[in-house]
Protein backbone atom coordinates (compact mmCIF):
# COMPACT_ATOMS: atom_id res chain seq x y z
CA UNK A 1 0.00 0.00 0.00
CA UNK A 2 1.14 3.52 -1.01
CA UNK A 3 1.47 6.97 0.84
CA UNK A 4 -2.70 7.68 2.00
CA UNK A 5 -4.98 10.60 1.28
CA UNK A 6 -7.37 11.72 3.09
CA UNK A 7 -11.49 12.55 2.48
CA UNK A 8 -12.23 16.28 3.40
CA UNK A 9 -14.26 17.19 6.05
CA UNK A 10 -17.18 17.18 3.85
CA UNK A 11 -16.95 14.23 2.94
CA UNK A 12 -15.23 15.07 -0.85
CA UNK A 13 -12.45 13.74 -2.60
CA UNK A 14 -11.26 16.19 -5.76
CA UNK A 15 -9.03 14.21 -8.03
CA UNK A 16 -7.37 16.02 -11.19
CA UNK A 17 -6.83 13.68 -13.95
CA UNK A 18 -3.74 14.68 -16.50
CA UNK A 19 -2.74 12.73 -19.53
CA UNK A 20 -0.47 12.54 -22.49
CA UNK A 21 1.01 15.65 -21.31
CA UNK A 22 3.87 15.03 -24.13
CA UNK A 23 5.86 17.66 -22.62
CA UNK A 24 9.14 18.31 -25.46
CA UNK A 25 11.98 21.11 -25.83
CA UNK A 26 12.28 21.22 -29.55
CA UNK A 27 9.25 23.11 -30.20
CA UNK A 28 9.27 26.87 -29.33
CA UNK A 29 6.80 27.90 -26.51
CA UNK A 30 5.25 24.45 -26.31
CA UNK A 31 6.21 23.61 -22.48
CA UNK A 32 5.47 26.92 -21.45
CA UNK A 33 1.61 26.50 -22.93
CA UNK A 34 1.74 23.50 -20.73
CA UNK A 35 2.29 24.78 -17.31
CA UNK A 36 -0.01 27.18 -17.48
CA UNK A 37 -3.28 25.15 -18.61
CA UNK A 38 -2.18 22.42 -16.03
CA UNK A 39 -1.71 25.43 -13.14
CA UNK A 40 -4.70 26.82 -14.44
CA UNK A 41 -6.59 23.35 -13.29
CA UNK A 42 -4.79 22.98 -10.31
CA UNK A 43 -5.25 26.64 -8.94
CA UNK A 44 -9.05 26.43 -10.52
CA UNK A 45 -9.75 23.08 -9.20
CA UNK A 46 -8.14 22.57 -5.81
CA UNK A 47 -7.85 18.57 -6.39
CA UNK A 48 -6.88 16.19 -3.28
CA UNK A 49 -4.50 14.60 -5.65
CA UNK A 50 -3.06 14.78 -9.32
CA UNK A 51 -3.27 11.56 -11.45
CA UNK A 52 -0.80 11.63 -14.53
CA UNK A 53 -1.87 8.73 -16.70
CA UNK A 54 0.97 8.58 -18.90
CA UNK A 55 2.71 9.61 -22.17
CA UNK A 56 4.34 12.63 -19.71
CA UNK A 57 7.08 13.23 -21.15
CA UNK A 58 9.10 12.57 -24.60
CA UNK A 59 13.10 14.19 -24.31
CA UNK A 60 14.62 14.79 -23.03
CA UNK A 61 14.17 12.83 -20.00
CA UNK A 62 16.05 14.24 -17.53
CA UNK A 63 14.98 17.84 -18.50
CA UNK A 64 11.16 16.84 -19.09
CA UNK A 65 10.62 15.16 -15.92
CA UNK A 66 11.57 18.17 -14.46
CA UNK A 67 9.76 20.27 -15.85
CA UNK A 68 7.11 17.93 -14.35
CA UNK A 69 8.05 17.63 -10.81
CA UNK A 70 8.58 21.40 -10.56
CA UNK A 71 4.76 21.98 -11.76
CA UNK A 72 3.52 19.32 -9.49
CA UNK A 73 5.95 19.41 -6.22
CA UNK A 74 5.12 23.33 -6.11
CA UNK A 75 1.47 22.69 -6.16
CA UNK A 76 1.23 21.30 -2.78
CA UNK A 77 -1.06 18.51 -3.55
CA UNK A 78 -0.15 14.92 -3.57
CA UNK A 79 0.43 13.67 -7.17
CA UNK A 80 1.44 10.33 -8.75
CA UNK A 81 2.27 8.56 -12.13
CA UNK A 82 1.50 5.59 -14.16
CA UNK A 83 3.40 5.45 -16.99
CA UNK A 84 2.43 5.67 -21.06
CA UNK A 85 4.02 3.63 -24.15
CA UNK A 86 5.82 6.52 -24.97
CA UNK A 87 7.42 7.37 -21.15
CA UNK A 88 10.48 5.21 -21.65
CA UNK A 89 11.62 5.62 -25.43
CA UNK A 90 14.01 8.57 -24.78
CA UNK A 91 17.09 7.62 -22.17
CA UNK A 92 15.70 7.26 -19.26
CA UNK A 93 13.99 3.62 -18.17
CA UNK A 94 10.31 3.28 -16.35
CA UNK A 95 12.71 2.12 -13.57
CA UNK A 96 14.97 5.65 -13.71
CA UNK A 97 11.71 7.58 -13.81
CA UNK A 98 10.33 5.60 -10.35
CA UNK A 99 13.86 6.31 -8.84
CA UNK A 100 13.52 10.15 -9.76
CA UNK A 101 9.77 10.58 -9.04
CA UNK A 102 9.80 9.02 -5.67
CA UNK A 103 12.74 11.49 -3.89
CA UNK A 104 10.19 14.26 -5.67
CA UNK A 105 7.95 16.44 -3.47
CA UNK A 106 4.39 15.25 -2.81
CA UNK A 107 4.85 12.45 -4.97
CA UNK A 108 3.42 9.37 -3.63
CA UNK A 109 2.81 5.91 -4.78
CA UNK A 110 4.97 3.10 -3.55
CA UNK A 111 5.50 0.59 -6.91
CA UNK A 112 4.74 -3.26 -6.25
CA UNK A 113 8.15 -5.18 -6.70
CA UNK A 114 8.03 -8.31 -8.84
CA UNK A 115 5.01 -7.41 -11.07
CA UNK A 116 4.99 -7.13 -15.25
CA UNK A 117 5.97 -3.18 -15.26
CA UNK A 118 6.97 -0.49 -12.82
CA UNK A 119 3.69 1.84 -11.89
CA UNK A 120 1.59 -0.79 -10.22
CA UNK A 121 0.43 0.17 -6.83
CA UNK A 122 -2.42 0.81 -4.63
CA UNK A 123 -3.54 4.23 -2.86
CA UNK A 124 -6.01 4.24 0.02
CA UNK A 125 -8.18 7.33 0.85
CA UNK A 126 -8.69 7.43 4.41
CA UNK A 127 -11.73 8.75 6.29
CA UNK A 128 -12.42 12.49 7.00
CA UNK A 129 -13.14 11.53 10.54
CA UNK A 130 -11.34 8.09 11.39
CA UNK A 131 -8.14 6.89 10.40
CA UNK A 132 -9.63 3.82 8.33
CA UNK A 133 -9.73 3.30 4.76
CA UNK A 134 -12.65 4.48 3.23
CA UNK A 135 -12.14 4.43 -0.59
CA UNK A 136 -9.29 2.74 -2.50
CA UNK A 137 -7.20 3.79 -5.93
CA UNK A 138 -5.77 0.96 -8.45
CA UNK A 139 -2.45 1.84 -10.51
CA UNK A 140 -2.13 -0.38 -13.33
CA UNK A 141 1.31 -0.23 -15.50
CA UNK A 142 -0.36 -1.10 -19.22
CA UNK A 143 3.24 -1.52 -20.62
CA UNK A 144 4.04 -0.37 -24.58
CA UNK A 145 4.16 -3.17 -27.19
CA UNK A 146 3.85 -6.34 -27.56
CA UNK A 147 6.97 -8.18 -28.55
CA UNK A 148 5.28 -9.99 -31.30
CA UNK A 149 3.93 -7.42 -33.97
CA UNK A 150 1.19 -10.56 -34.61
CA UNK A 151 -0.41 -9.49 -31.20
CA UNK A 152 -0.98 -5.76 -32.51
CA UNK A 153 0.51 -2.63 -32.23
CA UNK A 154 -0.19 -2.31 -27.72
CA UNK A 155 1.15 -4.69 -25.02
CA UNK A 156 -1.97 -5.44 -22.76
CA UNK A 157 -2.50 -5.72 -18.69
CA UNK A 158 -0.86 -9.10 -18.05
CA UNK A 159 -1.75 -12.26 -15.86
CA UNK A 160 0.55 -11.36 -12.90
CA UNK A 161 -0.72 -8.03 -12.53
CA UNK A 162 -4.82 -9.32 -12.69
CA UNK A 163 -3.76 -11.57 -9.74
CA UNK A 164 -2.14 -9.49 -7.88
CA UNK A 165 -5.50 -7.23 -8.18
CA UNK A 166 -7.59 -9.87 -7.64
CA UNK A 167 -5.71 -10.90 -4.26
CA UNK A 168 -5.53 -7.33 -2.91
CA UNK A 169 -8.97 -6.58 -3.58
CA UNK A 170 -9.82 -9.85 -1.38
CA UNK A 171 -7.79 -8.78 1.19
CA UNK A 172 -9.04 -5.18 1.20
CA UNK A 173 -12.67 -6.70 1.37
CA UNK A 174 -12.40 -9.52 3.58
CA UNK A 175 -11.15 -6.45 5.76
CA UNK A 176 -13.78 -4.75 5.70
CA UNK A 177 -16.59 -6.65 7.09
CA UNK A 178 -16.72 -8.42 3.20
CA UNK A 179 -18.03 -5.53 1.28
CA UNK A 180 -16.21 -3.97 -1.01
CA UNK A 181 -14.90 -0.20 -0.89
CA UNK A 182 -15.71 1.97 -3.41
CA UNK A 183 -12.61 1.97 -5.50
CA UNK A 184 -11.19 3.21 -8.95
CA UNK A 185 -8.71 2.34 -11.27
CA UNK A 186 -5.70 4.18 -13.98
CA UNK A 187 -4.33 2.91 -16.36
CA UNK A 188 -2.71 4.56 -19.66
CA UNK A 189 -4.05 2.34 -22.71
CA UNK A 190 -7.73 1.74 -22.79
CA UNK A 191 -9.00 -1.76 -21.96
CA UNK A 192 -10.74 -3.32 -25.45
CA UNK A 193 -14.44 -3.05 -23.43
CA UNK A 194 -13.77 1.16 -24.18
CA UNK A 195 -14.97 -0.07 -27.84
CA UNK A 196 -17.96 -1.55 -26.37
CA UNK A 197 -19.97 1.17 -24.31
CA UNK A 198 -19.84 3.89 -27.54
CA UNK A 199 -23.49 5.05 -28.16
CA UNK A 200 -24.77 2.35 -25.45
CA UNK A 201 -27.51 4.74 -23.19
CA UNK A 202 -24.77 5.93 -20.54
CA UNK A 203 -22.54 7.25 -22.98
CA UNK A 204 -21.78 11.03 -23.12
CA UNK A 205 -18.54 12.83 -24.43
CA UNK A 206 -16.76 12.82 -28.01
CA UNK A 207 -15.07 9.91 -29.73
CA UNK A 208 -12.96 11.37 -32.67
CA UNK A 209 -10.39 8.95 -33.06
CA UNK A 210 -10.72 4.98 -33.09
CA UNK A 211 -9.93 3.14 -29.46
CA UNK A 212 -6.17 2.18 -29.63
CA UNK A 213 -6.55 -0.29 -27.63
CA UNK A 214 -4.82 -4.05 -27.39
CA UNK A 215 -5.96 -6.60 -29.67
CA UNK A 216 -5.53 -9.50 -26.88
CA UNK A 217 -7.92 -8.49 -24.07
CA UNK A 218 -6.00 -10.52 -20.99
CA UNK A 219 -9.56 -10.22 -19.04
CA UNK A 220 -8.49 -7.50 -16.70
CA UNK A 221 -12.24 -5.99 -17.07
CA UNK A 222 -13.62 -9.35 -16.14
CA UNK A 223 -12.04 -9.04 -12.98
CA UNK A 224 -13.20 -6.15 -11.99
CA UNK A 225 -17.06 -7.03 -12.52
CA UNK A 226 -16.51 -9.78 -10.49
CA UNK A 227 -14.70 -8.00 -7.56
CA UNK A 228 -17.84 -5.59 -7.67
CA UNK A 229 -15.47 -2.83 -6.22
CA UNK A 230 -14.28 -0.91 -9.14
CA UNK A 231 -16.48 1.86 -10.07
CA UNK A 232 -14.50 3.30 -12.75
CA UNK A 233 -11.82 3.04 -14.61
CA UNK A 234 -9.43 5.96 -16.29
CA UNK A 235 -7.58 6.52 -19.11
CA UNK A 236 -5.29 8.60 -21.79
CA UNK A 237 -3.48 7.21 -24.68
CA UNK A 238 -6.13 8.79 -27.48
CA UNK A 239 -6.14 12.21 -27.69
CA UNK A 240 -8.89 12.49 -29.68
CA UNK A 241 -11.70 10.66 -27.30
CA UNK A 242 -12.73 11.90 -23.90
CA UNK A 243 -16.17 10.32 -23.58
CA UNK A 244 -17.34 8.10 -20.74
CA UNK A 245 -20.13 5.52 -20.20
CA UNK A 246 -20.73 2.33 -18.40
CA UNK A 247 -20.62 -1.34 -18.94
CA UNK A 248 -21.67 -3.64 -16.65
CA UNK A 249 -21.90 -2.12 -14.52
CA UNK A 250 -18.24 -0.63 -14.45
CA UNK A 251 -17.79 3.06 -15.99
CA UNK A 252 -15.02 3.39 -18.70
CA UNK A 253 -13.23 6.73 -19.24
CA UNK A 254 -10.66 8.97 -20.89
CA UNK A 255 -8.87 12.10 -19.79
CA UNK A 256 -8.59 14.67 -21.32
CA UNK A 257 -5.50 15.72 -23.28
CA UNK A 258 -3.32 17.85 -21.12
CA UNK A 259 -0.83 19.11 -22.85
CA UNK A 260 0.26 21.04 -26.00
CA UNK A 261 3.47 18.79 -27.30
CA UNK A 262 1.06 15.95 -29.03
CA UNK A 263 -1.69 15.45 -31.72
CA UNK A 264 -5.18 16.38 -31.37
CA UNK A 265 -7.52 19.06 -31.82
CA UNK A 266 -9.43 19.14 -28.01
CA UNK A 267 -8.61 22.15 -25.60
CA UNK A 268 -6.22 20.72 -23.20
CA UNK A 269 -7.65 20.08 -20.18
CA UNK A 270 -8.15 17.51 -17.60
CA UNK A 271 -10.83 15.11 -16.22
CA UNK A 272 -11.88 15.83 -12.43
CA UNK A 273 -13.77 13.08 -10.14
CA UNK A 274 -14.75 13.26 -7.32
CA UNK A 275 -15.81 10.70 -4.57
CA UNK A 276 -17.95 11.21 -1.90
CA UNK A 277 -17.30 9.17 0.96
CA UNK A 278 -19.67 6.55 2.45
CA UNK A 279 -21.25 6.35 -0.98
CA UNK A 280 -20.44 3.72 -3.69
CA UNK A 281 -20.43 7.04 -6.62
CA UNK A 282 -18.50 9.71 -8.02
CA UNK A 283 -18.98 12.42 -9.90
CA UNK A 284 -16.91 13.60 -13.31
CA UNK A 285 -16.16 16.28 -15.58
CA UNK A 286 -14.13 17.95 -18.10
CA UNK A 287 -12.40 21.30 -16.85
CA UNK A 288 -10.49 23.30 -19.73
CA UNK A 289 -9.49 26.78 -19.44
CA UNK A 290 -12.77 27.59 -21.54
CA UNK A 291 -15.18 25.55 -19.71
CA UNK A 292 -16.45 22.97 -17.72
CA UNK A 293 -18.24 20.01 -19.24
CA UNK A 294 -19.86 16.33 -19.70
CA UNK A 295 -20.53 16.47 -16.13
CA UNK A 296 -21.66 13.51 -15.37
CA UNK A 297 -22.38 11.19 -12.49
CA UNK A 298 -21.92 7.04 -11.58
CA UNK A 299 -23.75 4.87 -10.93
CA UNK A 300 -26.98 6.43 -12.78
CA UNK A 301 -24.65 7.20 -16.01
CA UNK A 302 -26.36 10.50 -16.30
CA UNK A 303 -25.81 14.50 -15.88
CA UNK A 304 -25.79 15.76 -12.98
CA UNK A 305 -26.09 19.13 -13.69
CA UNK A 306 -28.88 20.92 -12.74
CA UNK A 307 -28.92 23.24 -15.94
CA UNK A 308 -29.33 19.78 -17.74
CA UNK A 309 -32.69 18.77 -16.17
CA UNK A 310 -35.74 19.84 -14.54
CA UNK A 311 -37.28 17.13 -11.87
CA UNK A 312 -40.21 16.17 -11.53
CA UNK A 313 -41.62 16.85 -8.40
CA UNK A 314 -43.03 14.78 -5.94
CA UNK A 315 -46.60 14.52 -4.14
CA UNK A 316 -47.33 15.49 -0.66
CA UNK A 317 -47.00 12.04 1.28
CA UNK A 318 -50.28 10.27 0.52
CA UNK A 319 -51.80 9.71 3.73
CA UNK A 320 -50.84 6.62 5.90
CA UNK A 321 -48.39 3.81 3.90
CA UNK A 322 -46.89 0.71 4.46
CA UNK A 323 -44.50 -0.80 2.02
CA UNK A 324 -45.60 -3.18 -0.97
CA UNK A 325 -47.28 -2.83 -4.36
CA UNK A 326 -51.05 -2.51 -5.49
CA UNK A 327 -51.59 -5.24 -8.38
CA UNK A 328 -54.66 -6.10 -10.09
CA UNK A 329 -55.08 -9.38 -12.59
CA UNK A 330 -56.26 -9.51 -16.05
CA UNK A 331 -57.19 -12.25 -18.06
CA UNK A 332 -56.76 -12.11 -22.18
CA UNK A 333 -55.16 -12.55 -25.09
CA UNK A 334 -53.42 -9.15 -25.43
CA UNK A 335 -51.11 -7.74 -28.22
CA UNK A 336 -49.92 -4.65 -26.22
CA UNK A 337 -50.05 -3.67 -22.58
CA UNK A 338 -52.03 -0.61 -23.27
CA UNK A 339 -55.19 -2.73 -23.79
CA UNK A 340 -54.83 -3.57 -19.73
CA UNK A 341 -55.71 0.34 -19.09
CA UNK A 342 -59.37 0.10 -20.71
CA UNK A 343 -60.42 -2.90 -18.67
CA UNK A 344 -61.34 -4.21 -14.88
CA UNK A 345 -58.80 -6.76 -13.70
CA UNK A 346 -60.93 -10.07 -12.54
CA UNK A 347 -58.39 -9.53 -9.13
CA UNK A 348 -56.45 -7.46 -7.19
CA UNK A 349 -54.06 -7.79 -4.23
CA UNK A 350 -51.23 -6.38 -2.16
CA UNK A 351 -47.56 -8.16 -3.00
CA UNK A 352 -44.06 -6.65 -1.69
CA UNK A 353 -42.61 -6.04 -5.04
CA UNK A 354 -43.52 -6.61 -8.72
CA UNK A 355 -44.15 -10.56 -9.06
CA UNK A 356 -46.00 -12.94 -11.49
CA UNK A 357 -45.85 -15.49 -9.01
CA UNK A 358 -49.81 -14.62 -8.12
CA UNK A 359 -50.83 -15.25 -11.83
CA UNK A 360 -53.13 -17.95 -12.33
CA UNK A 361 -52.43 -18.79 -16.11
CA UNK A 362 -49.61 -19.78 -17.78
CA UNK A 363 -50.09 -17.35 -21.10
CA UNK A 364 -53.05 -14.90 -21.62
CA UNK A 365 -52.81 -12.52 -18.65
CA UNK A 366 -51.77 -9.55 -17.56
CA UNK A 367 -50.72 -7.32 -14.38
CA UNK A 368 -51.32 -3.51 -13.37
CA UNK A 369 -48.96 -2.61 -10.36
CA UNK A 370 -49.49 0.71 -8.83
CA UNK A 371 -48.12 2.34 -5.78
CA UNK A 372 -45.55 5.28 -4.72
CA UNK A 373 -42.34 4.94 -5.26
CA UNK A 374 -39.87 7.05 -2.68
CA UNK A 375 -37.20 8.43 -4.05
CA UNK A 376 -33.71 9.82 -1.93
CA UNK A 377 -32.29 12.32 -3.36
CA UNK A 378 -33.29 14.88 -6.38
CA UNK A 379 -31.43 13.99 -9.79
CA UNK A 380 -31.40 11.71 -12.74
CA UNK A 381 -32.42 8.08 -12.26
CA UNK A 382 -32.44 5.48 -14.88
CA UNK A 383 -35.18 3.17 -14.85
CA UNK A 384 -35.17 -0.47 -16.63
CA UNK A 385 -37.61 -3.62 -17.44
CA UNK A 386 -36.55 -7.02 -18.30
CA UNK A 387 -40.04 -8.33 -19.57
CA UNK A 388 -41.06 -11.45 -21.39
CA UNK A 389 -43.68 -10.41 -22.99
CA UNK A 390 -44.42 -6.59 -22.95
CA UNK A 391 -44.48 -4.39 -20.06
CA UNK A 392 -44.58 -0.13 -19.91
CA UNK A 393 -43.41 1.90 -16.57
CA UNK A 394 -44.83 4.83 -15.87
CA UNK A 395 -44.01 7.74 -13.38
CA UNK A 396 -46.68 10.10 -13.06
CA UNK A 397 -47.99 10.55 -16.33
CA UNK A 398 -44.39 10.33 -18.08
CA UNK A 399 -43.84 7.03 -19.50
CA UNK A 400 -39.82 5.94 -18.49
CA UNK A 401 -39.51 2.53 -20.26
CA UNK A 402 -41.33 1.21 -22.55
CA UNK A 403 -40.92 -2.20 -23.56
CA UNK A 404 -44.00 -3.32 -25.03
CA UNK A 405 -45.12 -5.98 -27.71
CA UNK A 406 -45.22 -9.36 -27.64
CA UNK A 407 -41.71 -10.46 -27.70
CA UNK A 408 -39.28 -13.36 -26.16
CA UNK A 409 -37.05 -11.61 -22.98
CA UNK A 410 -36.02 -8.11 -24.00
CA UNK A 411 -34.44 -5.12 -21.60
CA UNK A 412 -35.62 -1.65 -22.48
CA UNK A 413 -34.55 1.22 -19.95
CA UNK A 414 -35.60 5.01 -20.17
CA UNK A 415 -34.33 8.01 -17.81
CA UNK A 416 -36.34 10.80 -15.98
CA UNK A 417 -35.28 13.56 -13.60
CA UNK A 418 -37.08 13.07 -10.12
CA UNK A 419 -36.91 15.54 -6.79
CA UNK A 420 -36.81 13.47 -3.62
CA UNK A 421 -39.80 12.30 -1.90
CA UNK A 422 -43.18 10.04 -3.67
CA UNK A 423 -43.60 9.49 -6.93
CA UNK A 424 -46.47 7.77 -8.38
CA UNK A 425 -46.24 4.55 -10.82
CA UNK A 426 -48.20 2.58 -13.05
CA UNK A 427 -46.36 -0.76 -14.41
CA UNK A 428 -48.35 -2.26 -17.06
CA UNK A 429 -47.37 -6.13 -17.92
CA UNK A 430 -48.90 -8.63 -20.22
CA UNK A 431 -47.98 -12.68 -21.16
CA UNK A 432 -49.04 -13.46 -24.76
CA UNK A 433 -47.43 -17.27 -25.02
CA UNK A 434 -44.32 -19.19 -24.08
CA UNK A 435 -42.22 -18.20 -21.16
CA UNK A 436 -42.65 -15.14 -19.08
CA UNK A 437 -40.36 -12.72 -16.87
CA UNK A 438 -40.63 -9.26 -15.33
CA UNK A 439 -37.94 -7.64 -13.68
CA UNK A 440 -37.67 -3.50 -12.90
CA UNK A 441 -34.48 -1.81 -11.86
CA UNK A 442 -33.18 1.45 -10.99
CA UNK A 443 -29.93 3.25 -10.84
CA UNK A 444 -29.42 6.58 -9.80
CA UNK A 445 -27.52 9.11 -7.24
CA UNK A 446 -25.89 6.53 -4.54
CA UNK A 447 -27.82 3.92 -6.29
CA UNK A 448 -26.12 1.12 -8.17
CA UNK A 449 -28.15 -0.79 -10.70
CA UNK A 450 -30.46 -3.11 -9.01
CA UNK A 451 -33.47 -4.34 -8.86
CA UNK A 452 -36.05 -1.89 -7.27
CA UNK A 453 -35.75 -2.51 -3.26
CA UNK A 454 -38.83 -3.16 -1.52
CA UNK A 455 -37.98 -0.80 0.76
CA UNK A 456 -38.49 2.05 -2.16
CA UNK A 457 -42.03 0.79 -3.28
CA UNK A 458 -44.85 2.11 -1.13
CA UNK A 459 -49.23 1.86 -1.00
CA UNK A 460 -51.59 3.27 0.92
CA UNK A 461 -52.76 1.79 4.23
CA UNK A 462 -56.57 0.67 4.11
């Protein structure tokens, strides 16, 4: 484990993001643009601690890093390094730039001996008001290239490295009571999953370049989903892409370009998240010296910017409740669930959360669930259905997912802005033949994807 940060006493932690700051010495007035955009972000931002995600510096060396280390060491705020493909071409080794970087000033990150690579470590964030771990930072080393040009043109995360994750993020959790802390992860090279969330409903942010990612995918994603601690994971390498969106669960991001001695036609900039402790979330955005944006927010993979919605507000609490849902049963051979809403079901009943289990048929049928739905906190939630056959959600009069048709097991999902308190719902569902399956999740401020908690779903008392 590496040097610890600390949570703020409000329960914040800023981290500034720089990549492929390329910083050079043969091109007039280049480094100079550099310092001041990144002092411009640090002064601006006030981060708890500066990422550099590689490609830093290209010759020479010795001068370059530097350059760096004066920037960063001034700064005052903690700062570390994982290193790029392009970090060790000029004459100094990934091992001489660990040997300079560690005797620097506020640099922190203690490198993992006998791993593939040099920048591999682990930095915990420690509690605003105890002096326990409360969040947890992966380094990953994603090497250069491959030795055979047959693999492609990148070198990938390798075996030794995924176990040595995988181990420490048992440890980590089987300290701490067996649930996992909120963590994230750097790395320089994008995983090959980056190609996979483009366009997918979570996505926001600009792809203008194609993912140079490896072509071998070692399974260092796979991982992750499975450890169900990483919440994100961050990237440079493509100068050209800075969008974001998640994947199972696990968001996938680039930087933003930092500096002025590479390609690429964005503002240089940086990428800002920040945690929140006690909450398994973060928040992200783009900070330039023109503006801020993409903010955005995990796990509900949506803005979080109140100039970007307007909630819907909630009802005055509905008289007395008590948890459950309000069903009633229908019994036909429907095309659409929209017929359900011009007839009288043959039964109703009280259940604890949306079930078939009550139907009496085995095709030709169909629910109406009704209720209030209490909501936490005022922002963007995303609302899904996994139906077999069709089934529409409805909040209010605003209908969030609709999935409807007769159709084998599909997932639809929809978003809507909601302020805090009770929200009335309608869920229509129908079964037209063979198999059936109804399932409705949220995600949302605090809230990773899950099915909708009973303790969330709410009817009046009698």
């Amino acid at each position: 484990m590496s040097d610890p940060v600390r949570f703020k006493q409000d329960g914040k932690f800023k981290i500034a993001q720089f990549t492929d700051i390329h910083v050079h010495f043969d091109t007039l007035g280049e480094p100079e643009k550099t310092r001041e955009n990144l002092e411009f972000i640090l002064k601006t931002e006030k981060p708890d601690l500066s990422v550099l995600t590689g490609d830093i510096v290209n010759s020479p060396a010795p001068k370059g890093w530097q350059f760096i280390a004066d920037i960063f060491s001034s700064s005052g705020i903690p700062w570390t390094v994982v290193y790029g493909n392009h970090d060790d071409e000029d004459v100094w080794s990934r091992e001489d730039i660990y040997n300079f970087l560690r005797q620097q000033k506020g640099y922190i990150g203690n490198a993992v001996s006998g791993l593939s690579g040099v920048s591999n470590f682990i930095i915990p964030v420690i509690s605003a008001t105890t002096d326990t771990t409360a969040a947890v930072l992966y380094f990953f080393d994603s090497h250069g290239y491959p030795e055979k040009k047959k693999h492609g043109h990148y070198d990938w995360i390798k075996p030794d490295q995924i176990q040595w994750y995988r181990d420490q993020s048992d440890r980590l959790t089987s300290n701490h009571h067996n649930k996992p802390f909120p963590a994230l992860a750097f790395m320089h090279i994008p995983l090959p999953e980056y190609k996979q969330i483009i366009g997918n409903p979570t996505y926001i942010g600009i792809k203008e370049e194609d993912v140079c990612s490896p072509d071998l995918n070692s399974g260092l994603f796979t991982s992750f989903v499975e450890k169900q601690d990483v919440m994100g994971v961050f990237c440079g390498h493509d100068h050209d892409n800075n969008y974001i969106g998640i994947l199972n669960d696990v968001a996938l991001a680039f930087g933003q370009v930092s500096g002025h001695g590479g390609y690429g036609k964005f503002n240089r900039g940086s990428r800002i998240i920040e945690l929140s402790e006690g909450f398994y979330n973060f928040r992200t955005w783009i900070r330039t010296e023109e503006k801020v944006q993409f903010e955005y927010e995990y796990p509900s993979g949506l803005s979080f910017s109140t100039a970007d919605f307007q909630p819907v507000s909630a009802v005055e609490q509905p008289g007395k409740l008590k948890q459950g849902v309000s069903f009633g049963y229908f019994k036909g051979n429907f095309k659409s669930a929209v017929e359900l809403n011009a007839l009288k079901p043959v039964r109703s009943g009280d259940l604890r959360n949306f079930s078939l289990e009550t139907a009496e048929d085995s095709d030709q049928f169909g629910f109406e669930f009704e209720g209030f739905i209490h909501i936490p906190t005022t922002g963007n939630y995303r609302f899904y259905t996994i139906s077999d056959d069709g089934s529409m959600f409805y909040i209010g009069d605003s209908l969030v997912v609709n999935n409807d048709g007769s159709h084998s097991l599909e997932r639809k999902e929809g978003s809507i802005a909601l302020e805090k308190g009770f929200h009335p719902y309608k869920l229509l569902y129908f079964q037209d033949y063979m198999g059936k399956k109804l399932e409705v999740g949220i995600s949302g401020i605090s809230i990773k994807e899950t099915r909708i908690p009973d303790e969330m779903l709410f009817i009046t008392k009698d």
